[in-house]
Protein backbone atom coordinates (compact mmCIF):
# COMPACT_ATOMS: atom_id res chain seq x y z
CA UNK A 1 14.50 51.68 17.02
CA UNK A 2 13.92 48.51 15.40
CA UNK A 3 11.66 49.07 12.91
CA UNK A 4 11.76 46.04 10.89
CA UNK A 5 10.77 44.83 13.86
CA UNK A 6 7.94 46.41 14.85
CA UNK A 7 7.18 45.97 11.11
CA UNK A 8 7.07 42.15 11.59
CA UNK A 9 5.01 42.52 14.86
CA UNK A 10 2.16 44.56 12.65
CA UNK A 11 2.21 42.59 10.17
CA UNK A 12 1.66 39.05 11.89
CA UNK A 13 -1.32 40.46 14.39
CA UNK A 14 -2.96 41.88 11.45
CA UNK A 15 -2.42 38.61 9.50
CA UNK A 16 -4.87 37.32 12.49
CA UNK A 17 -7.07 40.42 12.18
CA UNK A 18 -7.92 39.31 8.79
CA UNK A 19 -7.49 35.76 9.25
CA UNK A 20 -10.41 36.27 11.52
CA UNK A 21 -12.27 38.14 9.46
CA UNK A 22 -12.00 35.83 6.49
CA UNK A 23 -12.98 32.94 7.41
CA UNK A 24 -14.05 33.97 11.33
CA UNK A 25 -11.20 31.41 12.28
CA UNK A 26 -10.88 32.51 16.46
CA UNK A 27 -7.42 30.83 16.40
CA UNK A 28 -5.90 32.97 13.64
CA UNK A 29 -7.31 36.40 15.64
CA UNK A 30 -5.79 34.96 19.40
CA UNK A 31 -2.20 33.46 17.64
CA UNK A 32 -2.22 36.44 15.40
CA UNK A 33 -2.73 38.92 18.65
CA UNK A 34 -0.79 37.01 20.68
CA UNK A 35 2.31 36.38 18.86
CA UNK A 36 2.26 39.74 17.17
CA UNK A 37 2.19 41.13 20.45
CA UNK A 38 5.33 39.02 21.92
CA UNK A 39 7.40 39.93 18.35
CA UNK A 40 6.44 43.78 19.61
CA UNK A 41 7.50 43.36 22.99
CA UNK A 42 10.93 41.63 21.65
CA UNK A 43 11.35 44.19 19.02
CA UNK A 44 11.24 46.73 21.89
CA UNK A 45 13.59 44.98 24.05
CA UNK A 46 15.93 45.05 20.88
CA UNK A 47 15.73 48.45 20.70
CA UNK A 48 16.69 49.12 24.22
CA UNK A 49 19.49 46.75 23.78
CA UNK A 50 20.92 45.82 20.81
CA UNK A 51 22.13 41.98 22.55
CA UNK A 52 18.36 41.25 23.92
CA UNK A 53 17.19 40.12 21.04
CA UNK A 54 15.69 36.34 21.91
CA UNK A 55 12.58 36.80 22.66
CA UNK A 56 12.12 38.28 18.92
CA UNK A 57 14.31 35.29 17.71
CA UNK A 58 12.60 32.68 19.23
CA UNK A 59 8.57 33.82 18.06
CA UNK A 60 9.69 34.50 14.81
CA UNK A 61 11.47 30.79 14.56
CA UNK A 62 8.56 29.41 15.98
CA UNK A 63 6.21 31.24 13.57
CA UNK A 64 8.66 30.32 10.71
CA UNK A 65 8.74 26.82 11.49
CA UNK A 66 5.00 26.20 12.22
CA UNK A 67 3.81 28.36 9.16
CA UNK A 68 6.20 26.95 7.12
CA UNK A 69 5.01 23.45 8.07
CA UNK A 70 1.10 24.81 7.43
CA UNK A 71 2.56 25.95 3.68
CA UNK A 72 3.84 22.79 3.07
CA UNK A 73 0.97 21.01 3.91
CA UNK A 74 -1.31 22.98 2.05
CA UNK A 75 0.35 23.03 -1.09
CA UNK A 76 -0.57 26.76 -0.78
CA UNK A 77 1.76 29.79 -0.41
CA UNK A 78 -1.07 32.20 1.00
CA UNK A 79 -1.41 32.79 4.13
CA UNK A 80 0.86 30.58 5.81
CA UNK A 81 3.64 30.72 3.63
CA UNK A 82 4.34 34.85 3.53
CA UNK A 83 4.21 34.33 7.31
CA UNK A 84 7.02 32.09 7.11
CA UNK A 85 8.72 33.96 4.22
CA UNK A 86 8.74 37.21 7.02
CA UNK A 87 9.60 34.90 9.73
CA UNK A 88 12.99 33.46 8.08
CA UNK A 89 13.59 36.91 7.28
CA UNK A 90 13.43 37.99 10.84
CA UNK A 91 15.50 34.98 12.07
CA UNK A 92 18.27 35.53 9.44
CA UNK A 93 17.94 39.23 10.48
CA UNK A 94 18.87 38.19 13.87
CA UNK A 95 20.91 35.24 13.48
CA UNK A 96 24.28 36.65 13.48
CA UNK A 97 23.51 38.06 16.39
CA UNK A 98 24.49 34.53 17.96
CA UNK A 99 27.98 35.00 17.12
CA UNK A 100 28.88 37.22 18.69
């Protein structure tokens, strides 16, 4: 079971949960739900096999890279920038993966 994984895909669809419920920002509860719920579905597929691992790859390098743009931006390391910090952790998690 991949864990971590599943760990990641909590943690980003609650991020919206509360996003929402922060500042009632709609976007943050549908990307929140929505990605969290792709990072679950590829942190399933890992755990059935091991080598089908993109679909986790490519949300978390798209939530890494678009947070971690937002962070930037902002000048701000909350929110944006602990979803990119758990992001690049995911990708680098996965990125050897790729060489083999």
């Amino acid at each position: 079971m991949d864990y971590l994984g599943f760990g990641y895909a909590a943690a980003v669809a609650v991020g919206g949960i509360v996003g929402y419920a922060r500042a009632g920002s709609v976007i943050s509860l549908v990307m929140g739900l929505l990605f969290g719920s792709l990072s679950a579905v590829g942190s399933y597929q890992t755990s059935r096999d091991p080598k089908d691992f993109w679909l986790l790859l490519v949300t978390s390098a798209t939530l890494m890279s678009i947070m971690g743009y937002r962070s930037i931006n902002a000048g701000k390391f909350m929110p944006s920038g602990l979803v990119a910090s758990l992001s690049l952790m995911v990708v680098l998690r996965l990125a050897p993966r790729l060489l083999v």
